[in-house]
Protein backbone atom coordinates (compact mmCIF):
# COMPACT_ATOMS: atom_id res chain seq x y z
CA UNK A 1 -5.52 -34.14 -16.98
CA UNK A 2 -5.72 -31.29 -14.45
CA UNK A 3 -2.90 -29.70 -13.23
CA UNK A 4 -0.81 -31.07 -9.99
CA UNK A 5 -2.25 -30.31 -6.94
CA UNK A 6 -0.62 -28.71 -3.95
CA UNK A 7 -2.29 -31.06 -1.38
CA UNK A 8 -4.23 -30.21 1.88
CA UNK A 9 -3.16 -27.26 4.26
CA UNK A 10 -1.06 -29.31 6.98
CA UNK A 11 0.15 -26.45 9.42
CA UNK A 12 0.29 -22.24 9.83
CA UNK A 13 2.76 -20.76 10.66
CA UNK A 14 2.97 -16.81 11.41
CA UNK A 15 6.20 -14.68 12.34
CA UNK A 16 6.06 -10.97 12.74
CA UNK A 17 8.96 -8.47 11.95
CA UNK A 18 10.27 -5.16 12.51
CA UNK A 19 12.38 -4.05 9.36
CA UNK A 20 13.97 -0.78 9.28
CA UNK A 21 13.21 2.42 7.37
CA UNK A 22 16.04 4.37 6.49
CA UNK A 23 14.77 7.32 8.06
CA UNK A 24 11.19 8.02 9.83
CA UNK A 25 8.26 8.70 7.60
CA UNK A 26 5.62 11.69 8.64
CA UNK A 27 2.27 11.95 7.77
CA UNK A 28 -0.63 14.28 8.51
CA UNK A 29 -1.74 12.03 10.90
CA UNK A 30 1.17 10.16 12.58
CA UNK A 31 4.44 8.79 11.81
CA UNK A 32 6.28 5.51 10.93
CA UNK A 33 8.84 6.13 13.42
CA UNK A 34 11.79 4.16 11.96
CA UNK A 35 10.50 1.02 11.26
CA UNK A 36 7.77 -0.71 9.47
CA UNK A 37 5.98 -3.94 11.36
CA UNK A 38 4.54 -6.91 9.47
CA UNK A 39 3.25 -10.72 9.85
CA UNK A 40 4.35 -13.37 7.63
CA UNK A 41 2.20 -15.77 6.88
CA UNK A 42 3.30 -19.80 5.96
CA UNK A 43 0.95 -22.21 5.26
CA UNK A 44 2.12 -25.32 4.65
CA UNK A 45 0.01 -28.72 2.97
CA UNK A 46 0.81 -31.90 3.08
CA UNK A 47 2.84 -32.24 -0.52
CA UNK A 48 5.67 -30.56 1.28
CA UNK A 49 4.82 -27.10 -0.33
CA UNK A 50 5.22 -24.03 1.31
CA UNK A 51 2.71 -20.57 0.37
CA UNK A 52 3.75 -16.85 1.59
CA UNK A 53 0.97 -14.36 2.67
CA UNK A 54 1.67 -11.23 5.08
CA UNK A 55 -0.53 -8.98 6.73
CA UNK A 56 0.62 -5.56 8.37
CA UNK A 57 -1.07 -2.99 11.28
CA UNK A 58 -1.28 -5.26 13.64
CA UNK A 59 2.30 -6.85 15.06
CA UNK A 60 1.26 -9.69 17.12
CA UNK A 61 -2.67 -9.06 16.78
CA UNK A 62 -2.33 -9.98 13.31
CA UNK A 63 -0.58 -13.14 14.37
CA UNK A 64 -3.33 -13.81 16.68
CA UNK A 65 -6.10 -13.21 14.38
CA UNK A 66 -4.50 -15.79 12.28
CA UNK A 67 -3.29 -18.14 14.88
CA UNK A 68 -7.77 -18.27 15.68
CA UNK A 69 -8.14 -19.20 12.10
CA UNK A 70 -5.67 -22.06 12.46
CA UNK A 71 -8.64 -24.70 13.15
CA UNK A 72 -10.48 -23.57 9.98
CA UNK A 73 -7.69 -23.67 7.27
CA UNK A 74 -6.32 -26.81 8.60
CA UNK A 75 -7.41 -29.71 5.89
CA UNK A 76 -8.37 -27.35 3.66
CA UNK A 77 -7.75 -27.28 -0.34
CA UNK A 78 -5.63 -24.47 -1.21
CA UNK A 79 -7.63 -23.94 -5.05
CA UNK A 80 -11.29 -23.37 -2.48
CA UNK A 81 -10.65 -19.90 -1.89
CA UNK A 82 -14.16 -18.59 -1.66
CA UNK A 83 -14.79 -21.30 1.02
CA UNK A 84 -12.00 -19.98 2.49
CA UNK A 85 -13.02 -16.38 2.54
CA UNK A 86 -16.30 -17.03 3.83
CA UNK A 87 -14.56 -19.63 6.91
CA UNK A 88 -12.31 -16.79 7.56
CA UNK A 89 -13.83 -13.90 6.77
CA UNK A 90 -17.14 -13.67 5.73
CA UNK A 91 -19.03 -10.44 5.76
CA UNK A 92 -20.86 -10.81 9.40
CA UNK A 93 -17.64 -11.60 10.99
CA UNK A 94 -15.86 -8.35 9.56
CA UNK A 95 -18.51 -6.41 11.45
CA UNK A 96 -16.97 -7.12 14.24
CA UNK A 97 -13.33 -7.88 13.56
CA UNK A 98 -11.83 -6.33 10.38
CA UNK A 99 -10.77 -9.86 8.88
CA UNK A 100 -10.13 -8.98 5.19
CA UNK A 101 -6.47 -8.48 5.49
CA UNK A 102 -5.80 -11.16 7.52
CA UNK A 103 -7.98 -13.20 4.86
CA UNK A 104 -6.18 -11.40 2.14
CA UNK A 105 -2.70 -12.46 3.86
CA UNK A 106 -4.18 -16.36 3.06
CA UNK A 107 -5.36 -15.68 -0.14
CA UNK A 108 -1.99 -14.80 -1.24
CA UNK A 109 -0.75 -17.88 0.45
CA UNK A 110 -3.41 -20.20 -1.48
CA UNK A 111 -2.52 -18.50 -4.75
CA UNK A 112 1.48 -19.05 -4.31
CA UNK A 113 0.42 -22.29 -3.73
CA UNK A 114 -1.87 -23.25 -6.60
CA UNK A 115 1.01 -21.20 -8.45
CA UNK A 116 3.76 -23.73 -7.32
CA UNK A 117 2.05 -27.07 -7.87
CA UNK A 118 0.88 -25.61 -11.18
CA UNK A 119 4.49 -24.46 -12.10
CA UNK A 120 2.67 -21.11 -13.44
CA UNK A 121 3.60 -17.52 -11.90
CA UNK A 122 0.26 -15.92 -9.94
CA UNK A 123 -0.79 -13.32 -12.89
CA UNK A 124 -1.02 -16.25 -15.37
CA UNK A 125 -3.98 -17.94 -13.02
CA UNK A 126 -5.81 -14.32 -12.30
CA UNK A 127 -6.05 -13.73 -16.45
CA UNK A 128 -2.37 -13.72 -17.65
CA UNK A 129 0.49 -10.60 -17.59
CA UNK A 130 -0.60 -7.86 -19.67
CA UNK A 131 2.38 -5.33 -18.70
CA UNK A 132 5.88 -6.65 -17.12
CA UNK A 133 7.43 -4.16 -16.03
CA UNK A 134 5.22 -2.42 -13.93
CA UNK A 135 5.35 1.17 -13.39
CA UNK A 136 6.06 2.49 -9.60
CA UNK A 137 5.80 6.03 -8.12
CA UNK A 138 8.13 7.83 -6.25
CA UNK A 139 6.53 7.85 -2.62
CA UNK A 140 8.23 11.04 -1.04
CA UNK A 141 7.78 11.78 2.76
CA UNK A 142 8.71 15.00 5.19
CA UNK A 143 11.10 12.41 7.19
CA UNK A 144 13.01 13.29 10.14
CA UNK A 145 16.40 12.83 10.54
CA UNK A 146 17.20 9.06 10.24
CA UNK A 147 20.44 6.86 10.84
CA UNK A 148 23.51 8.18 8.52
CA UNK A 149 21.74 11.56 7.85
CA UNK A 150 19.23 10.00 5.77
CA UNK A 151 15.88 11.89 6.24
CA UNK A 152 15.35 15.52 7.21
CA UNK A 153 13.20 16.86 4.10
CA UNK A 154 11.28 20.09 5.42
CA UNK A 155 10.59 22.17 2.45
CA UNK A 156 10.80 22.15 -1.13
CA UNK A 157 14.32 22.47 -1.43
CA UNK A 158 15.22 19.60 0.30
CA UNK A 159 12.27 17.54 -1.01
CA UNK A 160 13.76 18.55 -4.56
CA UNK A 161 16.72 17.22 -3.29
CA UNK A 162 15.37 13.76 -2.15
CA UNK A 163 13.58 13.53 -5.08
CA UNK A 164 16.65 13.76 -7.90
CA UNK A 165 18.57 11.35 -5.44
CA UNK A 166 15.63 8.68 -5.75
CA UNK A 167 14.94 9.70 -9.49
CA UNK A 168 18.75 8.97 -10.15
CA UNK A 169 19.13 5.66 -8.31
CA UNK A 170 15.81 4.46 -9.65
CA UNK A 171 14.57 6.08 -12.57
CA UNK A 172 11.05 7.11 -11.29
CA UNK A 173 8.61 9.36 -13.49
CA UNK A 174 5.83 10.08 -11.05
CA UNK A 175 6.24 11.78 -8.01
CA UNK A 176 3.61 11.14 -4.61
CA UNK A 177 4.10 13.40 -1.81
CA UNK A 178 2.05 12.75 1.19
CA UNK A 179 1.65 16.18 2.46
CA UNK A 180 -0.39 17.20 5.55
CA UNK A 181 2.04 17.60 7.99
CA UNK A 182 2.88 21.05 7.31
CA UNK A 183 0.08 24.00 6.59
CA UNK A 184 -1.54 23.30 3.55
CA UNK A 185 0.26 26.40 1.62
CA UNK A 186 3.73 24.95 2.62
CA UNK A 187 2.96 21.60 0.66
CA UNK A 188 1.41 23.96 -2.55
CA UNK A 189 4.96 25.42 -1.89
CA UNK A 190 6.98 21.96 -2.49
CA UNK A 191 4.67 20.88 -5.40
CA UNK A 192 5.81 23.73 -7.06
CA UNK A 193 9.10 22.98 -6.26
CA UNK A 194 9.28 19.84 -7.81
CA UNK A 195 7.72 21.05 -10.62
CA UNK A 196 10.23 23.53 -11.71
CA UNK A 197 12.33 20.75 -10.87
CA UNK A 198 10.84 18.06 -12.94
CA UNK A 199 9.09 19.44 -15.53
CA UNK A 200 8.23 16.41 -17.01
CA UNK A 201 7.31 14.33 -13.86
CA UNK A 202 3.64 13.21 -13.18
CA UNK A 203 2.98 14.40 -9.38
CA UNK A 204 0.55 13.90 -6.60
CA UNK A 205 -0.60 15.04 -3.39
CA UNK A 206 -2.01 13.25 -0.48
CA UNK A 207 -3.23 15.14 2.71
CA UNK A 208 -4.47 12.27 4.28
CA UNK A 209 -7.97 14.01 4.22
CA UNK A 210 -7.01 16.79 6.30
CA UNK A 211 -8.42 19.44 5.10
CA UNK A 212 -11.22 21.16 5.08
CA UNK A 213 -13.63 21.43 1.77
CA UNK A 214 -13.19 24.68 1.92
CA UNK A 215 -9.34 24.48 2.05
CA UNK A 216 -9.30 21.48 0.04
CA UNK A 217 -10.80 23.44 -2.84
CA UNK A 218 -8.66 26.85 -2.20
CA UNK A 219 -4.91 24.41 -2.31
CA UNK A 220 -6.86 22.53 -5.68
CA UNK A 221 -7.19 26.14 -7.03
CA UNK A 222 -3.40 26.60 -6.67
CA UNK A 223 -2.54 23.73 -7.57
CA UNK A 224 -4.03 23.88 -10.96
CA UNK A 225 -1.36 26.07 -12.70
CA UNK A 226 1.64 23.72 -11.35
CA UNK A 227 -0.39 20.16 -12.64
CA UNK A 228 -1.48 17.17 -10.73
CA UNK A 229 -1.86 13.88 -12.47
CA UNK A 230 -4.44 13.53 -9.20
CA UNK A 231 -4.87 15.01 -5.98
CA UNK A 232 -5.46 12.13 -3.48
CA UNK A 233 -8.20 12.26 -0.13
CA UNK A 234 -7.88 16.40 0.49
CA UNK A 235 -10.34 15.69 2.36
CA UNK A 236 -12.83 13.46 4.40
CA UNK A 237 -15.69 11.93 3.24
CA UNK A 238 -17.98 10.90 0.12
CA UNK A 239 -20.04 14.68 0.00
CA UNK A 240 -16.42 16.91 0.86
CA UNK A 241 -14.56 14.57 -1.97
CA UNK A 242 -17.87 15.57 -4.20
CA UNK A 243 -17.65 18.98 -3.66
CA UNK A 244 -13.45 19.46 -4.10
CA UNK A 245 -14.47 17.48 -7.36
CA UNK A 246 -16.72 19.66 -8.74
CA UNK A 247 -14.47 22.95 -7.91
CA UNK A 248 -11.56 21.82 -10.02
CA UNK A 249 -10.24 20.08 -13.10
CA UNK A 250 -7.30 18.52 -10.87
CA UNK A 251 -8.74 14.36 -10.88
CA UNK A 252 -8.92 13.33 -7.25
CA UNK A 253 -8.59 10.15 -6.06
CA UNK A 254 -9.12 7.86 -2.83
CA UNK A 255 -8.49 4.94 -0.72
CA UNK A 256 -10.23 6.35 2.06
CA UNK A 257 -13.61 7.24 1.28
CA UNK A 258 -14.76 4.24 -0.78
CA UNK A 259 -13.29 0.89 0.76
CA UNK A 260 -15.61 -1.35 -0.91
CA UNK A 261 -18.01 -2.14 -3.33
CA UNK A 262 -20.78 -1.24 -1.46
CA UNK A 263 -19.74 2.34 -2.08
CA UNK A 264 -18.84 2.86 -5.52
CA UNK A 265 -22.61 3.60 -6.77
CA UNK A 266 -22.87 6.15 -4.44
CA UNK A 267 -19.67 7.44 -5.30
CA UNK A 268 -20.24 7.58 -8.99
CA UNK A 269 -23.74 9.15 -8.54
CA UNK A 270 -22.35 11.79 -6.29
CA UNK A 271 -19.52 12.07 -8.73
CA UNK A 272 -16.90 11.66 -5.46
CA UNK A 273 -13.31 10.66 -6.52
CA UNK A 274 -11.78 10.11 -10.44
CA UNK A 275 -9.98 7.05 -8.80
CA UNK A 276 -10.06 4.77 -6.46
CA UNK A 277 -6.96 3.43 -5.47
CA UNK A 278 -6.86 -0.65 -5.14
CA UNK A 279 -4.92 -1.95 -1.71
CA UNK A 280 -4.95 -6.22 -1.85
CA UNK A 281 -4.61 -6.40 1.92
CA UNK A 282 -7.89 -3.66 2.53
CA UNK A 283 -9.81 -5.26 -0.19
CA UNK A 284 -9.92 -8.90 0.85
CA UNK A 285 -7.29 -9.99 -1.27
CA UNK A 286 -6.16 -10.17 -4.85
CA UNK A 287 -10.08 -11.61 -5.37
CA UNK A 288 -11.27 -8.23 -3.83
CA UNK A 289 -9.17 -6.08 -5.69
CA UNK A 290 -9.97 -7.62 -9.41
CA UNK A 291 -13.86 -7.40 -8.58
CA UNK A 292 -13.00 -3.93 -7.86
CA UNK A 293 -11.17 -3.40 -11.12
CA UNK A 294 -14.40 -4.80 -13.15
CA UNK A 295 -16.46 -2.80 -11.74
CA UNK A 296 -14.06 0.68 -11.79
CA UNK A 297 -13.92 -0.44 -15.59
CA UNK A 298 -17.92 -0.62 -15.76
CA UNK A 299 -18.07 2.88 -14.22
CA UNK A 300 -15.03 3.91 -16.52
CA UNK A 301 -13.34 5.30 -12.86
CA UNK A 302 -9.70 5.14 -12.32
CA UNK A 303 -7.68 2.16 -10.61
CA UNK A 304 -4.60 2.85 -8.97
CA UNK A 305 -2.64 1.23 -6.33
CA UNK A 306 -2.56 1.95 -2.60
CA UNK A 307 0.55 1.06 -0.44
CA UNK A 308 -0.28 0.42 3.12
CA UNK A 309 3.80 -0.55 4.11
CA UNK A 310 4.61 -3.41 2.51
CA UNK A 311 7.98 -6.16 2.87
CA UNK A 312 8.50 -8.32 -0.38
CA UNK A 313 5.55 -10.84 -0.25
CA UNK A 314 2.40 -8.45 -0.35
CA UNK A 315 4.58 -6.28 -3.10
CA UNK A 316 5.11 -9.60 -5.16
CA UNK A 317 0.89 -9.88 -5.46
CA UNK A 318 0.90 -6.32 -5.90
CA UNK A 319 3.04 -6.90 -9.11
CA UNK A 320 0.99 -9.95 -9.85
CA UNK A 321 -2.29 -8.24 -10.36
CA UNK A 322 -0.93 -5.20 -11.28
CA UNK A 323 0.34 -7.53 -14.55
CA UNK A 324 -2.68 -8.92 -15.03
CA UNK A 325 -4.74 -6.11 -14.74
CA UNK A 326 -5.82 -4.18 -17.83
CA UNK A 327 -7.55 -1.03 -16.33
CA UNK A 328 -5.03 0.17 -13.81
CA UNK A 329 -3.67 2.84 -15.85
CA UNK A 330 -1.31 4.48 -12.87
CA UNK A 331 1.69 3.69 -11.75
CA UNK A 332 1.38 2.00 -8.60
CA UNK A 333 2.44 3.39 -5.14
CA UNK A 334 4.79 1.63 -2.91
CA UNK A 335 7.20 2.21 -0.07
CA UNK A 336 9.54 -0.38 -0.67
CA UNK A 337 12.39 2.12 -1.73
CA UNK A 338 12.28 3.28 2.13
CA UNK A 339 13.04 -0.08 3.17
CA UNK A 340 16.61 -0.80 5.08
CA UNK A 341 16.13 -4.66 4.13
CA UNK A 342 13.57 -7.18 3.04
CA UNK A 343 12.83 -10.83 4.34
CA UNK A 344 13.32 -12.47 1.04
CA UNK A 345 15.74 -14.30 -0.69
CA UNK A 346 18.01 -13.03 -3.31
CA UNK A 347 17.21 -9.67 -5.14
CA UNK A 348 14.00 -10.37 -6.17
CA UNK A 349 13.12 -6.67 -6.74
CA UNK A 350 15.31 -4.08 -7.98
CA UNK A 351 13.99 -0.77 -9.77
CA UNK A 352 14.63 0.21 -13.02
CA UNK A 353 13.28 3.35 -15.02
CA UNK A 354 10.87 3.20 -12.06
CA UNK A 355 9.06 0.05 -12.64
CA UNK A 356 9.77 -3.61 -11.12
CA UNK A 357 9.21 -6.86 -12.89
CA UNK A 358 7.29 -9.44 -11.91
CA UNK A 359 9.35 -12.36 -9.94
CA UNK A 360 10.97 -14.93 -11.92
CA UNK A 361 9.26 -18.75 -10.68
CA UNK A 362 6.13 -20.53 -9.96
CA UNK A 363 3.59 -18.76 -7.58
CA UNK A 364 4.41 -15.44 -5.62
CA UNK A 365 8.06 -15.81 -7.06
CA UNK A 366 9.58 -15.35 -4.08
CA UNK A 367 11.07 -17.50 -1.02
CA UNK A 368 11.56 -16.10 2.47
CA UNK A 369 15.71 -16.18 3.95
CA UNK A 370 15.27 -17.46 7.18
CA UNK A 371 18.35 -15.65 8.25
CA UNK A 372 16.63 -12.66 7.44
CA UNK A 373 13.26 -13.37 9.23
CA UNK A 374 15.15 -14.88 12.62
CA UNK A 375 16.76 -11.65 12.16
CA UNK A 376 14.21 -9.02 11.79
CA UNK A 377 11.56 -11.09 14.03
CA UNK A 378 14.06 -10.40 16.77
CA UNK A 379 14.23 -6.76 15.88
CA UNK A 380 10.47 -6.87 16.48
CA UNK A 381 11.11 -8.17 19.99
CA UNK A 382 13.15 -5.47 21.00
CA UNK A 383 11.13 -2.42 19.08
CA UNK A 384 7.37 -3.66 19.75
CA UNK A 385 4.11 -2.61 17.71
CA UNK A 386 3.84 1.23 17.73
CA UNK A 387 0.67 3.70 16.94
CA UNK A 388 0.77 4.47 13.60
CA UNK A 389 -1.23 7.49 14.44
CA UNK A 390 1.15 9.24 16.66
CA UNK A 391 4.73 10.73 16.38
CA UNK A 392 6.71 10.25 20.07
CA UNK A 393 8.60 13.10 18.62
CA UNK A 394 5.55 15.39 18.94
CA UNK A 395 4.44 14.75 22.91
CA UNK A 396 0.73 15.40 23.05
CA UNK A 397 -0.11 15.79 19.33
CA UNK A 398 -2.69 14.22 17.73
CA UNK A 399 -5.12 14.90 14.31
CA UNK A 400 -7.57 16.59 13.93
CA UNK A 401 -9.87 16.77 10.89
CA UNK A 402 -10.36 19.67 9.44
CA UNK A 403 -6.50 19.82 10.54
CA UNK A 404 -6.05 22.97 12.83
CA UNK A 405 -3.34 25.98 12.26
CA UNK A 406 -1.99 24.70 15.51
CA UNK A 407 -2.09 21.04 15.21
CA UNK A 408 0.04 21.47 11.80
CA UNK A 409 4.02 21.20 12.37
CA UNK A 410 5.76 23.93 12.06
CA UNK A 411 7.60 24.76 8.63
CA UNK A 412 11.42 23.96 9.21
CA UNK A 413 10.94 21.63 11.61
């Protein structure tokens, strides 16, 4: 006798939110200016059960984009995803429209449903939960100035300083800065920082692609006495990742440069990145992501994990497959700690000695608090969608790649 079955998508529902950051984040190309917009996804079948998917970068496109699909997940079974994938998102549509995270936002919908009328958690149907806790990286930004004084790292003093105060509260090991926003030497400066600082920490670097090769190899050179478990996208493309990777022992590693399978032979001929870094939502879903994993273990590349912004729902199938994944051997990136709030129910997630377990339940693991959505959906309202790739602090800026002297911000500031 199978298992119970979830019964026929009856309706779709989508809701986007505006939750708040507790201060704004800066990047080399933009900034998250307070506030981090995503679409909830509900699809409901006709045995009464409810699934949870979200999708960010979009605000109400996202909601659109889904709302179009409405006509071709309605009857469907929940357990037919690769139907599903090719209704909604097959490889000639995402040509034209970039569909795989609004597919991926389903997926994870299906899968907390087949999880629910199975009464089995989501790693247990993708190959079963290999590692619970799983491991999470301290994601540290150059933020401004944010409600209650929050914010306001500049240097490597005060990014020391945010550091020990996340480090004590959560217990992380491995420290991510996303650099790029100052000169290149000023984020050498703060690596070295926290090393002397943590002495034991694992630590990254991410640019955003920034730099040039040239540049990107000259920062890899001094980075190499202070020890970088990677350095991640110094710069753009498959040949300038190639040719950073050849200048220096540092591992480097991507989610920029090779966004699907089509590119990992080139990028393991051309001997490109150490690791590629696994995102759910850019990958087409937790499907995408574990064909990507078999064939990073094939290649014997790295698999990390990518955060792209995430509320509870898309970090609960993060944890999923990063449970049930045996070959992603770093501890994964999120932003959640940044978060002001969450949409969810209850405490689902709560750090300790830097790792999260995976939700307690059938599914996802984790129910929405409508309170909490009515709430933040009408923060969206007032706030809007913004540009992720500008900073309304910064009239007139924009990136450039190689990033220019002038286009950098300026240290202090």
């Amino acid at each position: 006798m199978g298992s119970p079955h979830p019964g026929r998508i009856s309706d779709v529902r989508t809701t986007t939110v505006a939750v708040p950051l507790e201060a704004p984040l800066r990047h080399g190309n933009g900034v998250h200016p307070g506030y981090f917009v995503r679409t909830l996804v509900e699809l409901e079948t006709d045995e009464g059960l409810v699934g949870l998917g979200e999708v960010g970068g979009g605000g109400a496109s996202a909601a659109q984009a889904i709302g179009a699909l409405r006509s071709a997940l309605l009857g469907e079974d929940p357990y037919q995803l690769e139907r599903l994938r090719w209704k909604c998102a097959n490889p000639v549509q995402a040509l034209y429209v970039p569909l795989h995270q609004v597919y991926a936002a389903i997926e994870f919908a299906c899968l907390d449903l087949q999880g629910q009328a199975a009464g089995r958690p989501v790693c247990d149907l993708i190959g079963g939960r290999l590692r619970d806790p799983v491991p999470f990286a301290a994601y540290l930004f150059y933020r401004y100035t944010g409600e209650a004084e929050a914010g306001g790292e500049r240097d490597g003093e005060t990014m020391v300083a945010h550091a020990r105060d996340l480090v004590a509260r959560y217990g992380f090991k491995t420290l991510k800065v996303k650099g790029g926003v100052y000169p290149p030497d000023h984020d050498v400066e703060t690596m070295a920082a926290l090393r002397r600082a943590f002495p034991d920490a694992r630590l990254r670097l991410d640019p955003n692609s920034l730099w040039s090769v040239e540049e990107a190899i000259r920062v890899a050179k001094r980075c190499e006495p202070i020890g970088l478990e990677y350095l991640e996208d110094p710069t753009w493309g498959m040949a300038g990742m190639a040719r950073v990777s050849r200048s220096t022992w540092i591992p480097t590693a991507t989610n920029t440069v090779v966004v699907n399978l089509d590119q990992v032979p080139a990028a393991v001929a051309m001997g490109a990145v150490g690791t590629i870094l696994a995102d759910p939502h850019f990958w087409g879903g937790i499907g995408g992501v574990r064909k990507l994993a078999a064939v990073a273990e094939t290649f014997n590349l790295g698999l990390g994990m990518h955060s792209g912004g995430e509320l509870g729902v898309s970090l609960a199938a993060m944890v999923h497959f990063a449970a049930a994944t045996p070959n992603l051997a770093f501890a994964c990136d999120a932003h959640y700690h940044h978060l002001k709030g969450d949409v969810l129910a209850g405490e689902p997630f709560r750090y300790q000695d830097g790792s999260l377990r995976v939700p307690q339940g059938p599914g996802l693991g984790v129910r929405l608090d409508p309170d909490l959505v009515a709430q933040y959906a009408e923060t969206y309202q007032k706030l809007g969608p913004y540009d992720y790739h500008q900073d309304p602090r910064r009239p007139g800026w924009f990136a450039v790649f190689p990033g220019e002297t002038s286009r950098y911000a300026v240290p202090g500031s």
